[in-house]
PDB file of N, CA and C in Angstrom:
ATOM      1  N   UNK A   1      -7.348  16.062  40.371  1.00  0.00           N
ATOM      2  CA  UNK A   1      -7.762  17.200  39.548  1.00  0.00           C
ATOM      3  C   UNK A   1      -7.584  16.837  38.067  1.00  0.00           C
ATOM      4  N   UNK A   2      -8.422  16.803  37.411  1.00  0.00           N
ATOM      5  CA  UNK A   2      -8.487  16.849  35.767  1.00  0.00           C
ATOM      6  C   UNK A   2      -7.463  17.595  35.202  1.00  0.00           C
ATOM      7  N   UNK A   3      -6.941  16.822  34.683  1.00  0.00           N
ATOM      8  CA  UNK A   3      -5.965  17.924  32.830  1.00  0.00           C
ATOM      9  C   UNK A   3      -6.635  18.514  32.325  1.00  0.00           C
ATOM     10  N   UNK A   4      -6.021  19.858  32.282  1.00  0.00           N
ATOM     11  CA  UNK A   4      -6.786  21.242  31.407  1.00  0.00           C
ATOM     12  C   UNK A   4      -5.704  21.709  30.509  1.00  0.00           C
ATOM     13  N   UNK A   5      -4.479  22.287  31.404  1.00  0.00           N
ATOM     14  CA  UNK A   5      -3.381  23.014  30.585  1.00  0.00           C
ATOM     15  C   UNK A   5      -2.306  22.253  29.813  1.00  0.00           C
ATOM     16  N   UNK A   6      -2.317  21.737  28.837  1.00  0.00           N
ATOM     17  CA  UNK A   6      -1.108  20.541  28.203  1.00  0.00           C
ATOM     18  C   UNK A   6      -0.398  21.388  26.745  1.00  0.00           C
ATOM     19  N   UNK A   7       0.960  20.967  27.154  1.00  0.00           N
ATOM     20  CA  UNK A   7       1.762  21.756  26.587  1.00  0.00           C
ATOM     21  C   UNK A   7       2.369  20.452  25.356  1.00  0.00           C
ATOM     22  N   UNK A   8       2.497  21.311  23.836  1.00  0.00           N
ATOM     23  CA  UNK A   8       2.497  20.029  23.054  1.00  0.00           C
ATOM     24  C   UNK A   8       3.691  20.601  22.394  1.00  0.00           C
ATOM     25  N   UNK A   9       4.771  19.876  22.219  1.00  0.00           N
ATOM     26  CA  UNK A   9       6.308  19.952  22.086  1.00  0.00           C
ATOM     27  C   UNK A   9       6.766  19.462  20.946  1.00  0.00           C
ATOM     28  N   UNK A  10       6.659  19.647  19.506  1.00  0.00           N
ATOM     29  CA  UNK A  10       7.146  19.002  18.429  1.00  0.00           C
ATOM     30  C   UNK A  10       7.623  20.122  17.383  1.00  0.00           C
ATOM     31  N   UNK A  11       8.292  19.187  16.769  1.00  0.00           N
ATOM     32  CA  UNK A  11       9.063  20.693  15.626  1.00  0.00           C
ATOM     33  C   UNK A  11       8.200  20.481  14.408  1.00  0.00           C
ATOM     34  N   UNK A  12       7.438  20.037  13.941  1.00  0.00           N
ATOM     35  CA  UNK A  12       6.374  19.525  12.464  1.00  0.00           C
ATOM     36  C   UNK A  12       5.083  20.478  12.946  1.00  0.00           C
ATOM     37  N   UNK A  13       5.271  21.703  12.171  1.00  0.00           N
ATOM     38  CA  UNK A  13       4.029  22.233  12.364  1.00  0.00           C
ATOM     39  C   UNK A  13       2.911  21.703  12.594  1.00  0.00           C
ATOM     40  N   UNK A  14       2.456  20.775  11.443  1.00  0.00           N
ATOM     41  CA  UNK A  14       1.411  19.305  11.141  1.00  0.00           C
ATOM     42  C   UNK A  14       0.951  18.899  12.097  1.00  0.00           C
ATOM     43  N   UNK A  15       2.177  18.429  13.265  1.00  0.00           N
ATOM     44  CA  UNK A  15       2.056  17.119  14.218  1.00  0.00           C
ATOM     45  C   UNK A  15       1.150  18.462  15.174  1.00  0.00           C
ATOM     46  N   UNK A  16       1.695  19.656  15.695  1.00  0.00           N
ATOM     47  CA  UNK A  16       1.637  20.462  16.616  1.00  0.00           C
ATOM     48  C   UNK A  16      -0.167  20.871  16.241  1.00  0.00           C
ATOM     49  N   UNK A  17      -0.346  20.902  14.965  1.00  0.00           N
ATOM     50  CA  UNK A  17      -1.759  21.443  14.510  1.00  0.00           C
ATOM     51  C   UNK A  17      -2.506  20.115  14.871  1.00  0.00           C
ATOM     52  N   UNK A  18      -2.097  18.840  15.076  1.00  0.00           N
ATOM     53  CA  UNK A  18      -2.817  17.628  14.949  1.00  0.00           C
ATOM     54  C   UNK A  18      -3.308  17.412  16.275  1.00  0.00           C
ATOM     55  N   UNK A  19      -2.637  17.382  17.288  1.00  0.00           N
ATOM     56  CA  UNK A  19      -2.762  17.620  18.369  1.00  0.00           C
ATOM     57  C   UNK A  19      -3.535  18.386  18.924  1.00  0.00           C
ATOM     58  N   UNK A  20      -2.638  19.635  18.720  1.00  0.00           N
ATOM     59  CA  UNK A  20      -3.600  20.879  19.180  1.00  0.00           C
ATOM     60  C   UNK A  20      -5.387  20.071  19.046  1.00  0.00           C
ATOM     61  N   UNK A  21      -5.444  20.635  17.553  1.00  0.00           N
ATOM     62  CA  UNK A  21      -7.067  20.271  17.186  1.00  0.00           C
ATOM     63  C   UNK A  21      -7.690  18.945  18.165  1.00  0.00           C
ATOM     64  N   UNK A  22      -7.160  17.948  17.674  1.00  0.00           N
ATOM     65  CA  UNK A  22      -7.692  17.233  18.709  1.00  0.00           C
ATOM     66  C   UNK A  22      -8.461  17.728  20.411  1.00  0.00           C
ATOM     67  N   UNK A  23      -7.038  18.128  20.942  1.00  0.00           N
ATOM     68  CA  UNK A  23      -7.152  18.516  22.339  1.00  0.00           C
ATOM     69  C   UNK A  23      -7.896  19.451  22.779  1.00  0.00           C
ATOM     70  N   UNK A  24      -8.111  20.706  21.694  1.00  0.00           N
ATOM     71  CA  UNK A  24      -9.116  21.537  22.111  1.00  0.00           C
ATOM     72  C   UNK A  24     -10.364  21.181  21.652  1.00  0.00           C
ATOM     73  N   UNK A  25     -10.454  20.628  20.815  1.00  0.00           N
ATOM     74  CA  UNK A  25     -12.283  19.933  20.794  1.00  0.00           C
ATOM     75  C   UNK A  25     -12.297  19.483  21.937  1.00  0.00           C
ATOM     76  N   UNK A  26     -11.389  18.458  22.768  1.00  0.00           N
ATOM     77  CA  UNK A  26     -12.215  18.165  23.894  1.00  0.00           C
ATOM     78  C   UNK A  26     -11.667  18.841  25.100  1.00  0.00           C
ATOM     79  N   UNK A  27     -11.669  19.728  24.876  1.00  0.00           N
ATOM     80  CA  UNK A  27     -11.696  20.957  26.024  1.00  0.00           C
ATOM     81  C   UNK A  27     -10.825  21.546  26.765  1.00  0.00           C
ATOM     82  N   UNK A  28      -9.548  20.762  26.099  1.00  0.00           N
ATOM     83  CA  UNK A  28      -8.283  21.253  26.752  1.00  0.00           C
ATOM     84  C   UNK A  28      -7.600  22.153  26.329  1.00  0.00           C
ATOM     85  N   UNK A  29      -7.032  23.638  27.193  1.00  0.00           N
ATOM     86  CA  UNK A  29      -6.095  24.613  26.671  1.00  0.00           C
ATOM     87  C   UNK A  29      -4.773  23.990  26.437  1.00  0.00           C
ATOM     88  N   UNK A  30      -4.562  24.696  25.266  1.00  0.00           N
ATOM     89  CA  UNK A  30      -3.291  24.270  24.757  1.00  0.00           C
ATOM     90  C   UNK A  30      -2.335  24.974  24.140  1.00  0.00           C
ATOM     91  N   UNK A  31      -0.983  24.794  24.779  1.00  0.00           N
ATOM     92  CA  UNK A  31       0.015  25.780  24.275  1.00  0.00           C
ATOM     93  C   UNK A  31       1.367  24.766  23.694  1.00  0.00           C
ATOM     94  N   UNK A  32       1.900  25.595  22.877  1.00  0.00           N
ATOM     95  CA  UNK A  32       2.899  24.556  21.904  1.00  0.00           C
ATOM     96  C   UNK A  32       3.955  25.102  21.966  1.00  0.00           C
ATOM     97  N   UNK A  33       5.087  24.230  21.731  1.00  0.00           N
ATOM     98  CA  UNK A  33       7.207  24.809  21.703  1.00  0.00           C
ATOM     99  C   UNK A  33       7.189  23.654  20.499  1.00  0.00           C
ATOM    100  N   UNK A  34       7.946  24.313  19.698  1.00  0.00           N
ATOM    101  CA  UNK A  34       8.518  23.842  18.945  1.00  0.00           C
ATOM    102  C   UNK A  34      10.008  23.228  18.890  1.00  0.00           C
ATOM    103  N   UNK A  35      10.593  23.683  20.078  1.00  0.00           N
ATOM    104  CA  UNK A  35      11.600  22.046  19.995  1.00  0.00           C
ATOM    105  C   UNK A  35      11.736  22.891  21.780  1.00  0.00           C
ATOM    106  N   UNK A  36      12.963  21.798  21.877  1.00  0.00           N
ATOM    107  CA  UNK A  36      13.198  21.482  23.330  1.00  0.00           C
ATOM    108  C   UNK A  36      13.520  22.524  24.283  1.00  0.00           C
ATOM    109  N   UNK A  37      14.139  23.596  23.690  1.00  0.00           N
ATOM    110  CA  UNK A  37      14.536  24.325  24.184  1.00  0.00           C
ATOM    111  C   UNK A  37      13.457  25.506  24.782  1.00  0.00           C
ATOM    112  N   UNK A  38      12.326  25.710  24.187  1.00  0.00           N
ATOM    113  CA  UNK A  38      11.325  26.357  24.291  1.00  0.00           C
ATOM    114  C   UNK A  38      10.877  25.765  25.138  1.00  0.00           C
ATOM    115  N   UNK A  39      10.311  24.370  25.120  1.00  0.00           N
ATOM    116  CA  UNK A  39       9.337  23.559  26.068  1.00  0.00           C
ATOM    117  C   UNK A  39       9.686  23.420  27.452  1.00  0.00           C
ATOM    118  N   UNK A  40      10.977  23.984  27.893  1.00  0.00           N
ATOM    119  CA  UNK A  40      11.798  23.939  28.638  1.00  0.00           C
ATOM    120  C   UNK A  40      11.297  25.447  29.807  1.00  0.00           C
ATOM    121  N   UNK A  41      11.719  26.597  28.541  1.00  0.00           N
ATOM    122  CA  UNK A  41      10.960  27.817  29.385  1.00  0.00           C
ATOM    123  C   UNK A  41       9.107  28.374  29.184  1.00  0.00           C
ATOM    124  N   UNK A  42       8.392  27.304  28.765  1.00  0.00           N
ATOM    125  CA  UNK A  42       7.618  27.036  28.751  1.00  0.00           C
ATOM    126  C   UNK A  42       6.775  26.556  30.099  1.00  0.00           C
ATOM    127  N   UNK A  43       7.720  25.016  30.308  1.00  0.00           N
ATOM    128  CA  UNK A  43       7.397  24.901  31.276  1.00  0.00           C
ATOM    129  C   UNK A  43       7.083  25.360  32.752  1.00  0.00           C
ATOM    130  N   UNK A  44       8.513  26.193  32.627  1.00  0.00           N
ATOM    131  CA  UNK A  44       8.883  27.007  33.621  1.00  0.00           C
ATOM    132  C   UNK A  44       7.922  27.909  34.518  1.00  0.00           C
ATOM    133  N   UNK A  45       7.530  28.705  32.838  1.00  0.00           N
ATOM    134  CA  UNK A  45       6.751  29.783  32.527  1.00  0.00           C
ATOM    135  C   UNK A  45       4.904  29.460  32.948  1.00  0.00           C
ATOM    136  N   UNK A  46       5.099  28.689  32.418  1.00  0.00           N
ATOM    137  CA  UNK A  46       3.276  28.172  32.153  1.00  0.00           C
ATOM    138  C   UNK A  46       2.370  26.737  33.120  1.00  0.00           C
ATOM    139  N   UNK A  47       3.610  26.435  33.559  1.00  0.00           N
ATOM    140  CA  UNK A  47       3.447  25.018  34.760  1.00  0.00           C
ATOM    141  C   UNK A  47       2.020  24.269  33.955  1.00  0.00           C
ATOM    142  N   UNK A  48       2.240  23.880  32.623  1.00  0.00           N
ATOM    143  CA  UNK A  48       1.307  22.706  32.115  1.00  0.00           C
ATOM    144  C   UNK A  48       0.815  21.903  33.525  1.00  0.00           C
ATOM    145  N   UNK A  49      -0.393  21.080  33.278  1.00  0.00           N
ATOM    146  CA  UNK A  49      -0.329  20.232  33.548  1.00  0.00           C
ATOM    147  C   UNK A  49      -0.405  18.480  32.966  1.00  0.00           C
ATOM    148  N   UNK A  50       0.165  18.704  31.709  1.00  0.00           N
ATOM    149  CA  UNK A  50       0.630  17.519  30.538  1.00  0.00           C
ATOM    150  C   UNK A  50       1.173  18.209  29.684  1.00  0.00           C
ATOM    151  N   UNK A  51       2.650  17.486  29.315  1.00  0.00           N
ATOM    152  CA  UNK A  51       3.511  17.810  28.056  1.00  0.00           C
ATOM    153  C   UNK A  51       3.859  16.493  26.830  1.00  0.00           C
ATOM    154  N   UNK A  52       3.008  16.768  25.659  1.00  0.00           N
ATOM    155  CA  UNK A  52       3.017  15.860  25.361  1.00  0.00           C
ATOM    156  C   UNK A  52       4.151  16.059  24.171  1.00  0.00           C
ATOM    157  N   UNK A  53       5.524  14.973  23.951  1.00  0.00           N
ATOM    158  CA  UNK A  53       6.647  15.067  23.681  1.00  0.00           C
ATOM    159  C   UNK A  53       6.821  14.574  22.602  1.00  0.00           C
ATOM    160  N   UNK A  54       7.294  15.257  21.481  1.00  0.00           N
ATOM    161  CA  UNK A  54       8.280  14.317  20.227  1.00  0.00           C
ATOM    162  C   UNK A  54       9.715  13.902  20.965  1.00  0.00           C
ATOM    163  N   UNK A  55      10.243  13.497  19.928  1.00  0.00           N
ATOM    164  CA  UNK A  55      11.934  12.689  19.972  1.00  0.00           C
ATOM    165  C   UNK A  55      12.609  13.819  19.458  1.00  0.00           C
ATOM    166  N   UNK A  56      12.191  13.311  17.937  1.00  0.00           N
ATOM    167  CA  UNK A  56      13.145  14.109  16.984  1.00  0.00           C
ATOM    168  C   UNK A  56      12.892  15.455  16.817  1.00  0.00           C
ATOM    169  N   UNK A  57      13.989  16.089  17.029  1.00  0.00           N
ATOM    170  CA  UNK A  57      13.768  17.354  17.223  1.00  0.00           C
ATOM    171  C   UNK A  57      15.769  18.161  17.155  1.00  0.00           C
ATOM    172  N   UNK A  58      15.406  19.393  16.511  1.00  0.00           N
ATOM    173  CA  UNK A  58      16.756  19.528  16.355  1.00  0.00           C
ATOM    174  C   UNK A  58      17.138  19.953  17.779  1.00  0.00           C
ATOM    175  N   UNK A  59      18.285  20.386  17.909  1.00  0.00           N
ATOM    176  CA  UNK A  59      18.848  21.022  19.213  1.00  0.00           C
ATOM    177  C   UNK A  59      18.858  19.250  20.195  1.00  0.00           C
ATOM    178  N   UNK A  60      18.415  19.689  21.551  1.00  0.00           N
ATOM    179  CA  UNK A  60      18.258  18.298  22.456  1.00  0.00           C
ATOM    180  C   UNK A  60      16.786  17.526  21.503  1.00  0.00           C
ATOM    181  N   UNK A  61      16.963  16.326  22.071  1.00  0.00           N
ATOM    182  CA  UNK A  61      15.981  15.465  21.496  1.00  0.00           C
ATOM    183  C   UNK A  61      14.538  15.291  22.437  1.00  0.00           C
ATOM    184  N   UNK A  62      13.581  15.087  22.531  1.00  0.00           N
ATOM    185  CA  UNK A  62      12.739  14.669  23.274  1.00  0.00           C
ATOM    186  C   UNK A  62      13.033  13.996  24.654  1.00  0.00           C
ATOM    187  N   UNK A  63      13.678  12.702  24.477  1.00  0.00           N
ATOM    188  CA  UNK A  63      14.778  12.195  25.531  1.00  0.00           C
ATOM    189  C   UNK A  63      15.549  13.130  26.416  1.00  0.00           C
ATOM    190  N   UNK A  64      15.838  13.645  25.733  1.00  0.00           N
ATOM    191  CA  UNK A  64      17.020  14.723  26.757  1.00  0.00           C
ATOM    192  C   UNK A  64      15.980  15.786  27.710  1.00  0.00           C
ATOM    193  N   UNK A  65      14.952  16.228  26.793  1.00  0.00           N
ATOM    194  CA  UNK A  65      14.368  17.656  27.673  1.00  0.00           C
ATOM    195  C   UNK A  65      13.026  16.821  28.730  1.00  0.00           C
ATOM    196  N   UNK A  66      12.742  15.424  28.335  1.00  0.00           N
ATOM    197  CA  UNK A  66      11.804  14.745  29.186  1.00  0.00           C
ATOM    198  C   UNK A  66      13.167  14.546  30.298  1.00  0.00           C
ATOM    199  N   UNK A  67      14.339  14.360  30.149  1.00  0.00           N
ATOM    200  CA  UNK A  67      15.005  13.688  31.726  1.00  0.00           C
ATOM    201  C   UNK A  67      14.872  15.577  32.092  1.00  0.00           C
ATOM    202  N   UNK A  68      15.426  16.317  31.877  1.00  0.00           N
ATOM    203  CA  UNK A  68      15.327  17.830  32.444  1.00  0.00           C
ATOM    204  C   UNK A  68      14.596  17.754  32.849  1.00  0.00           C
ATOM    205  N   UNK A  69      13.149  17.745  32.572  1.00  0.00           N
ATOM    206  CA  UNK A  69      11.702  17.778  33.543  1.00  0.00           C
ATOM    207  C   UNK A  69      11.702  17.241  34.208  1.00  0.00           C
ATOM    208  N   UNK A  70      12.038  15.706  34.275  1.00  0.00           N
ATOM    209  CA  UNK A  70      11.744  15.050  35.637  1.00  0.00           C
ATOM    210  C   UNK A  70      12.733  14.986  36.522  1.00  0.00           C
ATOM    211  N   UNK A  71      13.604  15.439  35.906  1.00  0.00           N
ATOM    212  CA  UNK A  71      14.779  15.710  37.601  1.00  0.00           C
ATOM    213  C   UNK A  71      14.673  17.234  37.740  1.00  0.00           C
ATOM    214  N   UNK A  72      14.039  18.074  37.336  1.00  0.00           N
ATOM    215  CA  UNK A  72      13.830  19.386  37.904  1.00  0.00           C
ATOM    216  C   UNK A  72      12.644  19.255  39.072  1.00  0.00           C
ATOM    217  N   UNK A  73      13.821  19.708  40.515  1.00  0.00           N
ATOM    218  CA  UNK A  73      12.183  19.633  41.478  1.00  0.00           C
ATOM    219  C   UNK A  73      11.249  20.489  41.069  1.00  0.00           C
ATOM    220  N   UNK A  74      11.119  21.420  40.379  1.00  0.00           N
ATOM    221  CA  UNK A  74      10.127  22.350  40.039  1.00  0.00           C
ATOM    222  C   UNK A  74       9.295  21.910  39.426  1.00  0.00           C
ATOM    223  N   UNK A  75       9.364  21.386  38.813  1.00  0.00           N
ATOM    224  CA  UNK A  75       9.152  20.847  37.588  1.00  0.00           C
ATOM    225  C   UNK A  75       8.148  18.944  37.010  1.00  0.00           C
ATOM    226  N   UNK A  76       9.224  18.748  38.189  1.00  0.00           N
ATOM    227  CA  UNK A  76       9.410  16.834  37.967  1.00  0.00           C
ATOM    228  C   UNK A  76       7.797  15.933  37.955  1.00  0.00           C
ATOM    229  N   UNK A  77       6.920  17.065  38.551  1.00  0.00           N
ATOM    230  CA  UNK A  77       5.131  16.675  39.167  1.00  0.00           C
ATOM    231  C   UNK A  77       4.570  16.825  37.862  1.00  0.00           C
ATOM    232  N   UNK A  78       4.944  17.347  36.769  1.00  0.00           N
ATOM    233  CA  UNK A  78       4.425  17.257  35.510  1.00  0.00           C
ATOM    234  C   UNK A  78       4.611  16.175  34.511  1.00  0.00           C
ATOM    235  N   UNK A  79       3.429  15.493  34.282  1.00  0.00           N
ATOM    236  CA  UNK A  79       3.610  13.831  33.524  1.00  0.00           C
ATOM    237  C   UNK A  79       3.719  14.069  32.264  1.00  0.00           C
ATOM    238  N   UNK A  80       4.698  13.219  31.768  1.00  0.00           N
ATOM    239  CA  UNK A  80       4.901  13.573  30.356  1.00  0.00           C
ATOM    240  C   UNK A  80       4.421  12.359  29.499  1.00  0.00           C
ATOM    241  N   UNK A  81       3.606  12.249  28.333  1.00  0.00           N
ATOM    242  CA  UNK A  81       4.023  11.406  27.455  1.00  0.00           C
ATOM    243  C   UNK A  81       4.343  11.757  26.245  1.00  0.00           C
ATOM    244  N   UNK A  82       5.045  11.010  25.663  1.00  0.00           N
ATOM    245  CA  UNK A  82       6.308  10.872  24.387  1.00  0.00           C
ATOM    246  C   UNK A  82       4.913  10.556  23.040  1.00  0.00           C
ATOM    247  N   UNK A  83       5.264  11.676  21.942  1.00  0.00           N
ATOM    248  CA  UNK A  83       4.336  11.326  21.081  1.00  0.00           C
ATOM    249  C   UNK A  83       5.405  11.096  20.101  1.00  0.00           C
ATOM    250  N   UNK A  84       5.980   9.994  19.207  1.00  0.00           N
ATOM    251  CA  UNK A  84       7.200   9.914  18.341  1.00  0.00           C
ATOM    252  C   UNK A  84       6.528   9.136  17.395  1.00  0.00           C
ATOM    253  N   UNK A  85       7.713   9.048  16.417  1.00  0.00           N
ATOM    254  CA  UNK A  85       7.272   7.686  15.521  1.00  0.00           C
ATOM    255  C   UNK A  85       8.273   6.994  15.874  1.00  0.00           C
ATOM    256  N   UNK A  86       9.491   6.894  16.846  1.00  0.00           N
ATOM    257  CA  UNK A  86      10.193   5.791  17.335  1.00  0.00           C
ATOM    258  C   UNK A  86       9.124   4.898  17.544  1.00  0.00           C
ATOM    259  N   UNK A  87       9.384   3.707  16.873  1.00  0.00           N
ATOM    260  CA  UNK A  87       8.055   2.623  17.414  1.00  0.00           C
ATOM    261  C   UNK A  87       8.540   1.568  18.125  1.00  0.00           C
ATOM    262  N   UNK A  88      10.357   1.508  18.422  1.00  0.00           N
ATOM    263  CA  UNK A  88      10.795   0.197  18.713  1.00  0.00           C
ATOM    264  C   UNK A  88      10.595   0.223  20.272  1.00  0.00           C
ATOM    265  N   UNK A  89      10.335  -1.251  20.607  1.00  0.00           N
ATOM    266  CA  UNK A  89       9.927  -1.548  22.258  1.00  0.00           C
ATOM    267  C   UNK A  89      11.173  -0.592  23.250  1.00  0.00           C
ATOM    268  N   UNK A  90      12.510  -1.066  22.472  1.00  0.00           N
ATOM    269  CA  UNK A  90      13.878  -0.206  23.530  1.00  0.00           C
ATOM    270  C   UNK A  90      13.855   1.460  23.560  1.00  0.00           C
ATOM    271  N   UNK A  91      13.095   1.776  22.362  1.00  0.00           N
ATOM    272  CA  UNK A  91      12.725   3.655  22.606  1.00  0.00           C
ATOM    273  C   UNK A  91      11.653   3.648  23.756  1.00  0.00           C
ATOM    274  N   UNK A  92      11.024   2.854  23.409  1.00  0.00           N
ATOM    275  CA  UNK A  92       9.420   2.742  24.202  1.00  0.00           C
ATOM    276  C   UNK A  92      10.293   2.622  25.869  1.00  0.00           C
ATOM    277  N   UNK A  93      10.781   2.320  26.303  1.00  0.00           N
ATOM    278  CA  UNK A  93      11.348   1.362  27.522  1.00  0.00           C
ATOM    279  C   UNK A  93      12.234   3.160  27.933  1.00  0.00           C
ATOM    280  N   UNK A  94      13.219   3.523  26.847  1.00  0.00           N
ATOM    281  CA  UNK A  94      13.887   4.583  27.146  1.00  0.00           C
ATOM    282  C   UNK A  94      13.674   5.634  27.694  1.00  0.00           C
ATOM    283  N   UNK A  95      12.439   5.882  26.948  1.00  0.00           N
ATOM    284  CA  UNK A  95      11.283   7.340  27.227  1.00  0.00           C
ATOM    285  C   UNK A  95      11.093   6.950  28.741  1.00  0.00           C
ATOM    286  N   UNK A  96       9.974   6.124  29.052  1.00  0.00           N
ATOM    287  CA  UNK A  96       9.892   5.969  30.510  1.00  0.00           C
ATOM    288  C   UNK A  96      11.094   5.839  30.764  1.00  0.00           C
ATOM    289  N   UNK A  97      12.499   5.428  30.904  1.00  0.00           N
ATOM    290  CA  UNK A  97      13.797   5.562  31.801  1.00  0.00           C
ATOM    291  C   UNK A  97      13.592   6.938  32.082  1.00  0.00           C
ATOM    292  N   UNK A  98      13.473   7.950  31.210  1.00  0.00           N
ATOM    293  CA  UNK A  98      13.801   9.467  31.316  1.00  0.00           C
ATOM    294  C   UNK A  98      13.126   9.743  32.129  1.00  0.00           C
ATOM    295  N   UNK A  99      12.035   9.333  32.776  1.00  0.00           N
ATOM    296  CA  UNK A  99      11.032   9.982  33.191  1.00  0.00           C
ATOM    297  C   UNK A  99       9.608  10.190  32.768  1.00  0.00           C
ATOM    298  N   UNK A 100       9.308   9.923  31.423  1.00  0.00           N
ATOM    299  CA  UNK A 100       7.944   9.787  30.854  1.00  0.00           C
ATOM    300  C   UNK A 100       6.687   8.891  31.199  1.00  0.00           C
ATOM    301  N   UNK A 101       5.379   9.190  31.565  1.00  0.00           N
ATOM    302  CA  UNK A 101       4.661   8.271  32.305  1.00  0.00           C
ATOM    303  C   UNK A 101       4.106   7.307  31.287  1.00  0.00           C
ATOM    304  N   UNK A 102       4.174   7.627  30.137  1.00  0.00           N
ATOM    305  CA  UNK A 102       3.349   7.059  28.891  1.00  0.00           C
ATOM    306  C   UNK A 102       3.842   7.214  27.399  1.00  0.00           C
ATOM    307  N   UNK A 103       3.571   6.562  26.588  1.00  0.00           N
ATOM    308  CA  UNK A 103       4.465   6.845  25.313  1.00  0.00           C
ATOM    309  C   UNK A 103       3.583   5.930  23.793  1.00  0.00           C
ATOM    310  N   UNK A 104       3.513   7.327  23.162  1.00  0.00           N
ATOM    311  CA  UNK A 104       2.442   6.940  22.114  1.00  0.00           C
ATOM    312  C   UNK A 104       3.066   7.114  20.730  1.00  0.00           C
ATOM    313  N   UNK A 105       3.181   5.966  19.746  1.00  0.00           N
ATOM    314  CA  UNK A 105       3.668   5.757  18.472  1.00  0.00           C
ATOM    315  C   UNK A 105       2.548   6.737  17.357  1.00  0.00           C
ATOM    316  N   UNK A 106       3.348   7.889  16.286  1.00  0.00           N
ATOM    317  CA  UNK A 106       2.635   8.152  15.792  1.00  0.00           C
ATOM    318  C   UNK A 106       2.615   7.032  14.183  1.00  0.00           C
ATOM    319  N   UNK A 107       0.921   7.205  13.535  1.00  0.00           N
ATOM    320  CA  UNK A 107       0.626   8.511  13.886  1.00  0.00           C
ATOM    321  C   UNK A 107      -0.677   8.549  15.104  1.00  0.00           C
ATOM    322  N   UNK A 108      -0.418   9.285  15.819  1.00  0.00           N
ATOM    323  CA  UNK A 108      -1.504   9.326  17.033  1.00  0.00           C
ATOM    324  C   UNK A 108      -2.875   8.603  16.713  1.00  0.00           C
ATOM    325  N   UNK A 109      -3.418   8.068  17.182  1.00  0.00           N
ATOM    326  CA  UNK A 109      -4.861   7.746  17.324  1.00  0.00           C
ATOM    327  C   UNK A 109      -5.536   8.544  18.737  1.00  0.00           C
ATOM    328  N   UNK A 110      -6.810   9.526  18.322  1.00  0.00           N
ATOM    329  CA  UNK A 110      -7.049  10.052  19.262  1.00  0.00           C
ATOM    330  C   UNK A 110      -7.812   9.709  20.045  1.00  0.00           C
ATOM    331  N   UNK A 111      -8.668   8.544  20.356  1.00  0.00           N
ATOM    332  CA  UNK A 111      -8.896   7.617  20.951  1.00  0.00           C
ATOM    333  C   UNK A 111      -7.738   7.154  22.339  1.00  0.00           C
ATOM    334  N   UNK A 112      -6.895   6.719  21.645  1.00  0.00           N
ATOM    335  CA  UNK A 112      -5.906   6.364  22.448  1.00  0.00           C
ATOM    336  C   UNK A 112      -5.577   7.569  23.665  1.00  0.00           C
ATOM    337  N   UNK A 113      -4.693   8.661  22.660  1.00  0.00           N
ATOM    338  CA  UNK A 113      -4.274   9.471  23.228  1.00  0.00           C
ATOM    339  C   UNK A 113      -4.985  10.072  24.742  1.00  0.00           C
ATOM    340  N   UNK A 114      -6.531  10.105  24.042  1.00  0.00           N
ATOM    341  CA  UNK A 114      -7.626  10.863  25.117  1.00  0.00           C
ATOM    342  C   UNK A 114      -7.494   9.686  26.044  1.00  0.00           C
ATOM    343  N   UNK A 115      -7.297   8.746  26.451  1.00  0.00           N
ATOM    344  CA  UNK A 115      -7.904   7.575  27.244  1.00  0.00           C
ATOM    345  C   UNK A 115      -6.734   7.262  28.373  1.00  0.00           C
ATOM    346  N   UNK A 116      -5.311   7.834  27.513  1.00  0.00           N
ATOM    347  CA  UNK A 116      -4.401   8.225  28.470  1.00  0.00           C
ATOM    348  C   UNK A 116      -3.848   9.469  28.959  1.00  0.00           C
ATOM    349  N   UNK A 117      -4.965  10.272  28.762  1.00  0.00           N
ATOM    350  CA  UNK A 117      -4.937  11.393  29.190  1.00  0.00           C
ATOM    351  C   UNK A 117      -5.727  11.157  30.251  1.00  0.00           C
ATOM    352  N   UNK A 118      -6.763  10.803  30.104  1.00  0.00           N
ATOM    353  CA  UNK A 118      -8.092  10.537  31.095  1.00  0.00           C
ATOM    354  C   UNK A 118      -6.920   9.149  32.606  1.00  0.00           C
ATOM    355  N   UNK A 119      -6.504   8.611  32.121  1.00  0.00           N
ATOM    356  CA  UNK A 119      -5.613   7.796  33.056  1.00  0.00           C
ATOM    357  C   UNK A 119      -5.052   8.453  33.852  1.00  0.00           C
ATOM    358  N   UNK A 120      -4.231   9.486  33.573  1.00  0.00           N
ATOM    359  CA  UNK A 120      -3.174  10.259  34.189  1.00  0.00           C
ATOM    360  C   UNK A 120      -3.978  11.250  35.294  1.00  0.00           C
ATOM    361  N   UNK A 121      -5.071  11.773  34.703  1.00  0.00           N
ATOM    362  CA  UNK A 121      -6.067  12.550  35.390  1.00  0.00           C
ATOM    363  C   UNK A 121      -6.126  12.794  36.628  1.00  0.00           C
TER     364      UNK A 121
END
């Protein structure tokens, strides 16, 4: 089944508007949390089917609320990828430890982004 509902998780208004726009030009509904704690009863709430993740973020970090998702059985069937400007290979490596299926250095290229969206599909 195709990605429709993707939930976009960053505290930078900017990043959240960057996204967004992107994603709904090409046709995807989209709902946003601004840090971890939201994206959390979000999830809960709204069963995305893609959450796409910052790091930095006050409260828990990106890291922390991607391992919550994937060890929540409720939860865990929802693929996440990490949108950060961590660019180093050992963040890159970390994110997937947590649980993340994919992990994209900003600043986003939407090219990219769409092509691993279309992967996950």
């Amino acid at each position: 089944m195709p990605i429709q509902k993707v939930l976009v998780v960053d505290d930078s208004p900017t990043e959240r508007y960057f996204l967004t726009d992107i994603l709904v030009k090409n046709g995807f509904s989209v709902s946003t949390a601004e840090n971890g704690e939201e994206a959390l009863l979000k999830v809960k709430a709204d069963k995305p089917q893609l959450i796409l993740m910052d790091v930095v973020m006050p409260g828990q970090n990106g890291f922390q609320i991607t391992r919550a998702i994937a060890r929540d059985p409720e939860t865990q069937d929802v693929p996440i990828i990490i949108c950060t400007s961590k660019g180093q290979e050992t963040d890159r490596i970390w994110g997937l430890r947590q649980g993340a299926r994919d992990y994209i250095v900003k600043p986003v290229d939407p090219q990219e982004l769409l092509s691993k969206i279309a992967a996950l599909g």
